[in-house]
N, C-alpha and C. Protein backbone atom coordinates (compact mmCIF):
# COMPACT_ATOMS: atom_id res chain seq x y z
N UNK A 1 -3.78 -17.09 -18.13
CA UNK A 1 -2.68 -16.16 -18.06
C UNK A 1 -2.77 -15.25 -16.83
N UNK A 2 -3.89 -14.85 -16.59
CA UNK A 2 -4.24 -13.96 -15.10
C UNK A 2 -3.85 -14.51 -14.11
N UNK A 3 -4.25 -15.98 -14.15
CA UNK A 3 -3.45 -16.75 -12.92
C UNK A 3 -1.91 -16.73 -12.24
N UNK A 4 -1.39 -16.67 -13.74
CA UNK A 4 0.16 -16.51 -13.65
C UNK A 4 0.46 -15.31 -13.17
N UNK A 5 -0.42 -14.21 -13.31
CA UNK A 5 0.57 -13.00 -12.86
C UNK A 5 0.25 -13.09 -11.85
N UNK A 6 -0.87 -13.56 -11.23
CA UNK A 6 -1.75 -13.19 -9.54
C UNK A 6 -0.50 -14.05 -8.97
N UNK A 7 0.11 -15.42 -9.72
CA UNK A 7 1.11 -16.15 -8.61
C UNK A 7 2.07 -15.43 -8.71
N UNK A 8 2.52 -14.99 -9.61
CA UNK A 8 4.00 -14.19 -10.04
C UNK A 8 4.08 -13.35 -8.80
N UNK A 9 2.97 -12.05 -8.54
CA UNK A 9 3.11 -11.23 -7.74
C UNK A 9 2.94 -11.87 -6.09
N UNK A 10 2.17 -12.63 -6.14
CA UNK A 10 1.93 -13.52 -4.97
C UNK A 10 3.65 -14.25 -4.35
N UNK A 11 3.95 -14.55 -4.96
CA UNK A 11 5.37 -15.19 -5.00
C UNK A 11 6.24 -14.36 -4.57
N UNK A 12 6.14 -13.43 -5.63
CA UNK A 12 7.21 -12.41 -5.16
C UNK A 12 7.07 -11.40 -3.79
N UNK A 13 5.86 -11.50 -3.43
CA UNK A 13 5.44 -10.71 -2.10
C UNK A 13 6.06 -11.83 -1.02
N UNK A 14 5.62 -13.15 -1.22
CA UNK A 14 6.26 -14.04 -0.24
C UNK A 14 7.41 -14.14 -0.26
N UNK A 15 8.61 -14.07 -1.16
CA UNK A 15 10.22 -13.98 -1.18
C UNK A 15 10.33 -12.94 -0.54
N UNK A 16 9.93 -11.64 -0.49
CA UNK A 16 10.37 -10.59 -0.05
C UNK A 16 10.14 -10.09 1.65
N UNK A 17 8.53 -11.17 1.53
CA UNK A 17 8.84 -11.11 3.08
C UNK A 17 9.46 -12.19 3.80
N UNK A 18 9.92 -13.09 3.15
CA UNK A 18 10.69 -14.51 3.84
C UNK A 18 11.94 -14.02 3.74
N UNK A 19 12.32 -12.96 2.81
CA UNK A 19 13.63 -12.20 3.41
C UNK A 19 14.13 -11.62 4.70
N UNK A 20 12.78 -10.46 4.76
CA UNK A 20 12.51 -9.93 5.95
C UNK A 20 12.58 -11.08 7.26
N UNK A 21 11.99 -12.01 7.04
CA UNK A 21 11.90 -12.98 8.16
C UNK A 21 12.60 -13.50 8.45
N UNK A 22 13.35 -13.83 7.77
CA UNK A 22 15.21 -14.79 7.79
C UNK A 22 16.08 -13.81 8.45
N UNK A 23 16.22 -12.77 8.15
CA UNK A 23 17.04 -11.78 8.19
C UNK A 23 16.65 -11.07 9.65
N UNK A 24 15.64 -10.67 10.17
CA UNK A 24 15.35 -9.82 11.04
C UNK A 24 14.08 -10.78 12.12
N UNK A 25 14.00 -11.61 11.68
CA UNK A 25 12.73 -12.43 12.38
C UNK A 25 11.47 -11.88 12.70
N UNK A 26 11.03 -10.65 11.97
CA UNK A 26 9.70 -10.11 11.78
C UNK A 26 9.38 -9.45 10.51
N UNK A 27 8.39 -9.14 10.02
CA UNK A 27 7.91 -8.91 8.79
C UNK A 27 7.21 -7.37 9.75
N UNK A 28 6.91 -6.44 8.91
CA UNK A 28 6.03 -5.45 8.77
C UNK A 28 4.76 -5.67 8.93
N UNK A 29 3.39 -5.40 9.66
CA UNK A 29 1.89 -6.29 9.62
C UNK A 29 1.72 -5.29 8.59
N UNK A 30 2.04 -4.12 8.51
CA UNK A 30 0.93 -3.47 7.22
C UNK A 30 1.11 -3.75 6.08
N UNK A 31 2.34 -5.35 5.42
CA UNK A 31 2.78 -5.25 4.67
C UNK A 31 2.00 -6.59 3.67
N UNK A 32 1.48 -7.33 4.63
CA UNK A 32 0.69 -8.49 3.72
C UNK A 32 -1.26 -7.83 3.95
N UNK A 33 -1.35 -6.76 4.64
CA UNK A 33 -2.82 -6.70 4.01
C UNK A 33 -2.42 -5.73 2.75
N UNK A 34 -1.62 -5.32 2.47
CA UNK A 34 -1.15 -4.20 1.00
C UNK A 34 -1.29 -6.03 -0.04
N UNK A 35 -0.53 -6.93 0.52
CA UNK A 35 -0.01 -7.45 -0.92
C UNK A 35 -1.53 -8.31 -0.65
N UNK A 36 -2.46 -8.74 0.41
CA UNK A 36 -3.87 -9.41 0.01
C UNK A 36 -4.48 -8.39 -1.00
N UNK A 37 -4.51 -7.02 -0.60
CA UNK A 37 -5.58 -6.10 -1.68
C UNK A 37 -4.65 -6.38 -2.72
N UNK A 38 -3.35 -6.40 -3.14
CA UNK A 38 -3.06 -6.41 -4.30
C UNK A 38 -3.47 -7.45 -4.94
N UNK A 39 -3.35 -9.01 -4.75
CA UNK A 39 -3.40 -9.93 -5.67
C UNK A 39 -5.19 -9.88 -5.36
N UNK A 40 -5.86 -9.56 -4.19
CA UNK A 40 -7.31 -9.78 -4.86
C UNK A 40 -8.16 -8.59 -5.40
N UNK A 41 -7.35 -7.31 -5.59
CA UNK A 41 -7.64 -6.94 -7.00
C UNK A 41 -7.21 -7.02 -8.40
N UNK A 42 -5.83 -7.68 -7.97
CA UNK A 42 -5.76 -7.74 -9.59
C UNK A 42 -6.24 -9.58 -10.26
N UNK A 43 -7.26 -10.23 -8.92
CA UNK A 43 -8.34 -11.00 -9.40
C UNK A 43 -9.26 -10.54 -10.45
N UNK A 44 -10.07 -9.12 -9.47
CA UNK A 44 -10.94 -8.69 -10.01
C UNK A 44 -11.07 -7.81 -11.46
N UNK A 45 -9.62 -7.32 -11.44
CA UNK A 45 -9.40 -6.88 -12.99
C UNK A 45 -9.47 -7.83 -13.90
N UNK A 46 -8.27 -8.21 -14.16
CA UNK A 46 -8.28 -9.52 -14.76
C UNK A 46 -8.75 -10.83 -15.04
N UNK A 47 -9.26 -10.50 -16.72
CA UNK A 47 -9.94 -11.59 -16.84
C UNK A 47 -9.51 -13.32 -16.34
N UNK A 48 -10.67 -14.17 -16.83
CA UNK A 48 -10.13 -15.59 -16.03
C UNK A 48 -9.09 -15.74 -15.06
N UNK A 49 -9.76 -14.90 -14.33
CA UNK A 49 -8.85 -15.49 -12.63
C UNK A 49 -9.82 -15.68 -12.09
N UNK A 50 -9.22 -16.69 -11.20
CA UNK A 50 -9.97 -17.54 -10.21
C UNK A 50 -11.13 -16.63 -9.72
N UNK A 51 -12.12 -16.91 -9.26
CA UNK A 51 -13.72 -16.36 -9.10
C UNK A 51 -13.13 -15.71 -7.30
N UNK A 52 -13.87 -14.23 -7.66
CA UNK A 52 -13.58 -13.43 -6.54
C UNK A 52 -14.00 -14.00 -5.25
N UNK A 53 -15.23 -14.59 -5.06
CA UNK A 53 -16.03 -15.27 -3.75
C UNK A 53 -15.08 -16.46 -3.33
N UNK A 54 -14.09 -17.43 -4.59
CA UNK A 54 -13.54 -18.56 -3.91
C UNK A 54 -12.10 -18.22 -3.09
N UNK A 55 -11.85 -17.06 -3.51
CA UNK A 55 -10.53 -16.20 -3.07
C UNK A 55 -10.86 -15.74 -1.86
N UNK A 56 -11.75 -15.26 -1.74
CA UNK A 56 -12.26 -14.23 -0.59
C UNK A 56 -12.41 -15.36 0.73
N UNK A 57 -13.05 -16.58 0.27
CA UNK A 57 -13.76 -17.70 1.03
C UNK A 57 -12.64 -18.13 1.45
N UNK A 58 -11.70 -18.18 0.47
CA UNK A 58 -10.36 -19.22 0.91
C UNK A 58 -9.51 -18.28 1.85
N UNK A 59 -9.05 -16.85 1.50
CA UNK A 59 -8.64 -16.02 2.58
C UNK A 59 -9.56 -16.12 4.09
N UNK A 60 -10.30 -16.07 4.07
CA UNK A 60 -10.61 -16.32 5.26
C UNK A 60 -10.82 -17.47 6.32
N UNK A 61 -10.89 -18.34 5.65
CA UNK A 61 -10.41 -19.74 6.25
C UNK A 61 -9.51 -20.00 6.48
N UNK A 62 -8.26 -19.90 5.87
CA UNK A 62 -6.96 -19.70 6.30
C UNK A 62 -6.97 -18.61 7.25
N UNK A 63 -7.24 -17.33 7.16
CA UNK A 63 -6.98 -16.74 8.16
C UNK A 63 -7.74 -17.31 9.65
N UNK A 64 -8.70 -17.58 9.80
CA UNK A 64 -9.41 -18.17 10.52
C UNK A 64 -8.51 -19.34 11.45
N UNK A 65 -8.33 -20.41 10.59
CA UNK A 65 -7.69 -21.44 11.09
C UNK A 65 -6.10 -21.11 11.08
N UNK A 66 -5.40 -20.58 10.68
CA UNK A 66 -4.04 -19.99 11.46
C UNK A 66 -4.40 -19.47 12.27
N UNK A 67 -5.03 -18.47 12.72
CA UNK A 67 -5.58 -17.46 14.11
C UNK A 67 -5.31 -18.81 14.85
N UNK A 68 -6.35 -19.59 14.80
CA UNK A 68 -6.72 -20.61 15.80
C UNK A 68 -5.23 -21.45 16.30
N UNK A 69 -4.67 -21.27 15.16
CA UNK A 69 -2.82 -22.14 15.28
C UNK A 69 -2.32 -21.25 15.84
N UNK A 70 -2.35 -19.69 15.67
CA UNK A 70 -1.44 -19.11 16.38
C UNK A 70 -1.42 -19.22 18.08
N UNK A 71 -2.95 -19.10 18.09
CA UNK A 71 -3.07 -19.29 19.93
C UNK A 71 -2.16 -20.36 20.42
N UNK A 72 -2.38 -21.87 19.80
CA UNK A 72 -2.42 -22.91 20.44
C UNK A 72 -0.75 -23.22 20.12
N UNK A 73 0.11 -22.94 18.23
CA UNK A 73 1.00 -23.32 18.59
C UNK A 73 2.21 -21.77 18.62
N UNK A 74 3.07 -22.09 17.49
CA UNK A 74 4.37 -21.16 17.77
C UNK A 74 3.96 -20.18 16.21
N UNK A 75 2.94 -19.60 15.94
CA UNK A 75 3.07 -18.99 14.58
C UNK A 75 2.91 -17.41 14.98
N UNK A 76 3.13 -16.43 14.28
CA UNK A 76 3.14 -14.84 14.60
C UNK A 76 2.10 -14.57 13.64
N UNK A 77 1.75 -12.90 13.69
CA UNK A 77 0.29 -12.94 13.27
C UNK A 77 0.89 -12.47 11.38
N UNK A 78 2.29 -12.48 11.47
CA UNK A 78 2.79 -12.62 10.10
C UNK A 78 2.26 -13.63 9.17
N UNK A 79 2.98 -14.45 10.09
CA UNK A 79 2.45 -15.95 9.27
C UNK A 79 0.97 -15.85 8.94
N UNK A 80 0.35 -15.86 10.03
CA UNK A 80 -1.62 -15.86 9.42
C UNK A 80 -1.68 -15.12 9.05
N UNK A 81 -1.09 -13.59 8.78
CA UNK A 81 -1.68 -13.15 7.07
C UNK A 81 -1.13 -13.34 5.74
N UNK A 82 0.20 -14.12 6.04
CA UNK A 82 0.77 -14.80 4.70
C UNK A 82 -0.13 -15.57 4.34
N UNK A 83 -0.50 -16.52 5.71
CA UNK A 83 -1.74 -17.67 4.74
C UNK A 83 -3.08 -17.25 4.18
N UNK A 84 -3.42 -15.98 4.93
CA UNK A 84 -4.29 -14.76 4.41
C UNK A 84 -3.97 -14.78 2.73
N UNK A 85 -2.68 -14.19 3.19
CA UNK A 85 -2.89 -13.38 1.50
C UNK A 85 -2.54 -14.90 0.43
N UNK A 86 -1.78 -15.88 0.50
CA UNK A 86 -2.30 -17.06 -0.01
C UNK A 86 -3.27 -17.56 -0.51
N UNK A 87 -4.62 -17.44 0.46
CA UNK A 87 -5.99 -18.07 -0.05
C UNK A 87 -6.21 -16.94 -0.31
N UNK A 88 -6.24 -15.85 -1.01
CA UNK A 88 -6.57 -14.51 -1.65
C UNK A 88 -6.02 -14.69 -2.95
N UNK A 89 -5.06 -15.03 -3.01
CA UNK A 89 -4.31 -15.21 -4.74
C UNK A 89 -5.11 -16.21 -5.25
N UNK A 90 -4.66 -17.40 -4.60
CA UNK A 90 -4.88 -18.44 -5.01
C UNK A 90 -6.21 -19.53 -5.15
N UNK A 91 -6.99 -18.95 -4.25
CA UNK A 91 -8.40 -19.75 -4.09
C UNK A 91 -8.27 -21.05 -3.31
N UNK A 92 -8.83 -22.06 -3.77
CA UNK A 92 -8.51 -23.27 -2.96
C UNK A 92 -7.81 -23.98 -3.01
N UNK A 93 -6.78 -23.76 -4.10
CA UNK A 93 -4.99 -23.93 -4.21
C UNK A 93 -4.22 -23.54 -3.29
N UNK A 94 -4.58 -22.55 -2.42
CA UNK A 94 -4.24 -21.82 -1.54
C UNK A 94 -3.79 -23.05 -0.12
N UNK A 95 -5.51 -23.68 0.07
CA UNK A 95 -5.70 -25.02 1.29
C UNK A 95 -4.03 -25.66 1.10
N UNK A 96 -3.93 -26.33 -0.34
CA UNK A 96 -2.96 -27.24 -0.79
C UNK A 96 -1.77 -26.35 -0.61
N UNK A 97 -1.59 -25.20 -0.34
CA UNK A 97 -0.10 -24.29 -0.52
C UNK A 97 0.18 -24.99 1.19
N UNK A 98 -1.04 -24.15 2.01
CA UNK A 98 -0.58 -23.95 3.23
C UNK A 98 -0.12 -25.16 3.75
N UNK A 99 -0.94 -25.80 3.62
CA UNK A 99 -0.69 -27.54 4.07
C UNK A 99 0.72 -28.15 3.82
N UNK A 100 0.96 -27.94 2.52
CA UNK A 100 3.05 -27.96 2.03
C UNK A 100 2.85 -27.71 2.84
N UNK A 101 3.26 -26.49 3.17
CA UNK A 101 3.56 -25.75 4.35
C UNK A 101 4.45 -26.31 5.69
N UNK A 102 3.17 -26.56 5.75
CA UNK A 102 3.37 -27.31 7.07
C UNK A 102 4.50 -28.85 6.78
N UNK A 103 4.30 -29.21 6.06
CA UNK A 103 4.34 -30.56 5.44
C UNK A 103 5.89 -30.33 5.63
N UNK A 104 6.62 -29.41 4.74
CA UNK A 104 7.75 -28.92 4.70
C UNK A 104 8.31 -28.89 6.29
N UNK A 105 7.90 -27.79 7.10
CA UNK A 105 8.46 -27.61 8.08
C UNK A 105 8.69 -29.16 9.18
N UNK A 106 7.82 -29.44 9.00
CA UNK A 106 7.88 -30.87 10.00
C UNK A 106 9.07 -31.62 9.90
N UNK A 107 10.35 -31.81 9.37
CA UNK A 107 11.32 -32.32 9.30
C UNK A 107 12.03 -31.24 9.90
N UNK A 108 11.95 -30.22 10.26
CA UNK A 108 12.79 -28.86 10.47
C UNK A 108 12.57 -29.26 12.02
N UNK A 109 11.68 -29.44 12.33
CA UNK A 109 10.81 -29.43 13.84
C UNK A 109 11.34 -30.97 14.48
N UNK A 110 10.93 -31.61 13.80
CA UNK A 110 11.00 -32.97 14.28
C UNK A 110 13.13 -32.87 14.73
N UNK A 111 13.70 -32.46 13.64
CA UNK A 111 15.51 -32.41 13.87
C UNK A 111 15.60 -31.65 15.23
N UNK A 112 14.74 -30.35 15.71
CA UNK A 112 14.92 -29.40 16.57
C UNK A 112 14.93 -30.25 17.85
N UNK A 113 13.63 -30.76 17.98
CA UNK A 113 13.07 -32.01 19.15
C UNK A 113 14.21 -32.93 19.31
N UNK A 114 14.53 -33.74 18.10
CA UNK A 114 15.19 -34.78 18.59
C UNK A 114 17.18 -34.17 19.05
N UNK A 115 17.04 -33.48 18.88
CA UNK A 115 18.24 -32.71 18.89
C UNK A 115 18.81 -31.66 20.42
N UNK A 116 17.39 -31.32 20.26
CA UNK A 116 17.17 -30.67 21.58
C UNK A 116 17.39 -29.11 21.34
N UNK A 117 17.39 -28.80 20.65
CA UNK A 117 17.65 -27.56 20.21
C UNK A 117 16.63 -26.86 19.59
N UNK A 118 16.05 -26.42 20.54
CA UNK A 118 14.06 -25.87 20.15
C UNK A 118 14.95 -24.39 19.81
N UNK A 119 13.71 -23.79 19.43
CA UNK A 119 14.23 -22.37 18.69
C UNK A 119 13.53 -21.45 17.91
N UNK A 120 12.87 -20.36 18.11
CA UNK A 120 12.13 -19.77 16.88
C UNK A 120 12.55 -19.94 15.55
N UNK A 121 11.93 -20.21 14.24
CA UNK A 121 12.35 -20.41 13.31
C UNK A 121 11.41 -20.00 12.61
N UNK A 122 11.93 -18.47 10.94
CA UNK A 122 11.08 -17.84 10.80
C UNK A 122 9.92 -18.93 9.44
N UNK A 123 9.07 -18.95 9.43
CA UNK A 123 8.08 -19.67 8.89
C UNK A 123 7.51 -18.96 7.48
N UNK A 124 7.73 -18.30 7.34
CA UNK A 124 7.47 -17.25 5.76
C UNK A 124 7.68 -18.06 4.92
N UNK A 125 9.21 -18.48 5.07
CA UNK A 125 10.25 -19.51 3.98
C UNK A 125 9.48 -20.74 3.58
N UNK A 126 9.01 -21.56 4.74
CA UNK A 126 8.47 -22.71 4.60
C UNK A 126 7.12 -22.06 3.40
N UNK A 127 5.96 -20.80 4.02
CA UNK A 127 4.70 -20.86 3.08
C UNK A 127 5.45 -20.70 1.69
N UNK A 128 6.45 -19.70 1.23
CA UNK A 128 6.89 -19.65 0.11
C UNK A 128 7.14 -20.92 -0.49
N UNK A 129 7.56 -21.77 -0.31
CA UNK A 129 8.32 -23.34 -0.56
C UNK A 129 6.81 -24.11 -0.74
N UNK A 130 5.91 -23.88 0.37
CA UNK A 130 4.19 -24.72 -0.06
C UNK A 130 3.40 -23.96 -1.20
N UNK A 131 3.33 -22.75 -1.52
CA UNK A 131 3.21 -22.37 -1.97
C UNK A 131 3.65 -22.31 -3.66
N UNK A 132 4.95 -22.46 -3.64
CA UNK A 132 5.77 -22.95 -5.42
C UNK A 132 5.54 -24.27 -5.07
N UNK A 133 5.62 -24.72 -4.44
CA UNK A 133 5.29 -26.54 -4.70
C UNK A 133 3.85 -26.86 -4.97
N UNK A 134 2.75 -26.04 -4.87
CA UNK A 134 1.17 -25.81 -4.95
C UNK A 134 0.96 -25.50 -6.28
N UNK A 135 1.68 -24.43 -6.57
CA UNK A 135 1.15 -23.98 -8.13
C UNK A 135 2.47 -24.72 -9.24
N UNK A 136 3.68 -25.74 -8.99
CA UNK A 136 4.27 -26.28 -9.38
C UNK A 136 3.30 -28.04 -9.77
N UNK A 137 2.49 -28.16 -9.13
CA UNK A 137 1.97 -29.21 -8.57
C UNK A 137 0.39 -29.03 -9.36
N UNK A 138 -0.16 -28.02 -9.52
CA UNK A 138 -1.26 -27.88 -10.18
C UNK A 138 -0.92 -27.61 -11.61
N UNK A 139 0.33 -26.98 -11.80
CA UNK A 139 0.94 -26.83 -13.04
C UNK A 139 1.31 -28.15 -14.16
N UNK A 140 1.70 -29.30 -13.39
CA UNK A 140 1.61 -30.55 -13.82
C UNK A 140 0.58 -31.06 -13.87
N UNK A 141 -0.38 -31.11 -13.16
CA UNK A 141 -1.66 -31.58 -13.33
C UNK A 141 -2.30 -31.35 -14.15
């Protein structure tokens, strides 16, 4: 049951900033280290949620390896703390969110290319979408 609320609030932090992002094409930075402390304390309250060290481990690997994406491709430092606060909720469900992720956007990208019509495009939307397809996907399992 702890799980559910950590995604509930997790979810709803990502709709609200994939609003922001659609709408204005930037998010707030002080606004996903508020919602990482939120869902990885209300890990630590709440019983049977995912183990604090695999949350912590998984936030930082994601953050880690988005950093490393942001240099090389088109991501803002929004995005790497969405995937931040992702592997913070979620643990190593988190790996499987971000990856959608990506998974998702690649038809968005690939139309832009072949089209010719390159373009910033805000990326929040897509983690939200890997993200319900992650815990939709473990939910069946």
């Amino acid at each position: 049951m702890s799980d559910v609320i950590i995604a509930a609030v997790l979810l709803a932090g990502l709709a609200a900033a994939s609003a922001m992002d659609v709408k204005e094409r930037r998010v707030p930075l002080p606004y996903f280290p508020l919602l990482i402390a939120l869902v990885f304390l209300l890990g630590l309250v709440l019983p049977g949620a995912v183990l604090w060290q695999e949350r912590l481990v998984t936030g930082g690997v994601l953050f880690l390896i988005l950093s490393g994406a942001m240099h090389y491709g088109n991501l803002g430092g929004a995005d790497v703390l969405a995937g931040a606060s992702i592997g913070a909720g979620l643990g190593f469900r988190g790996l499987t969110a971000v990856l959608l992720s990506f998974l998702f956007v690649l038809p968005y990208t690939i139309y832009m290319k072949v089209t010719n019509s390159e373009h910033e495009y805000p990326f929040i939307p897509f983690m939200l979408a890997g993200t319900a397809a992650s815990l939709l996907m473990y939910l069946w399992y």
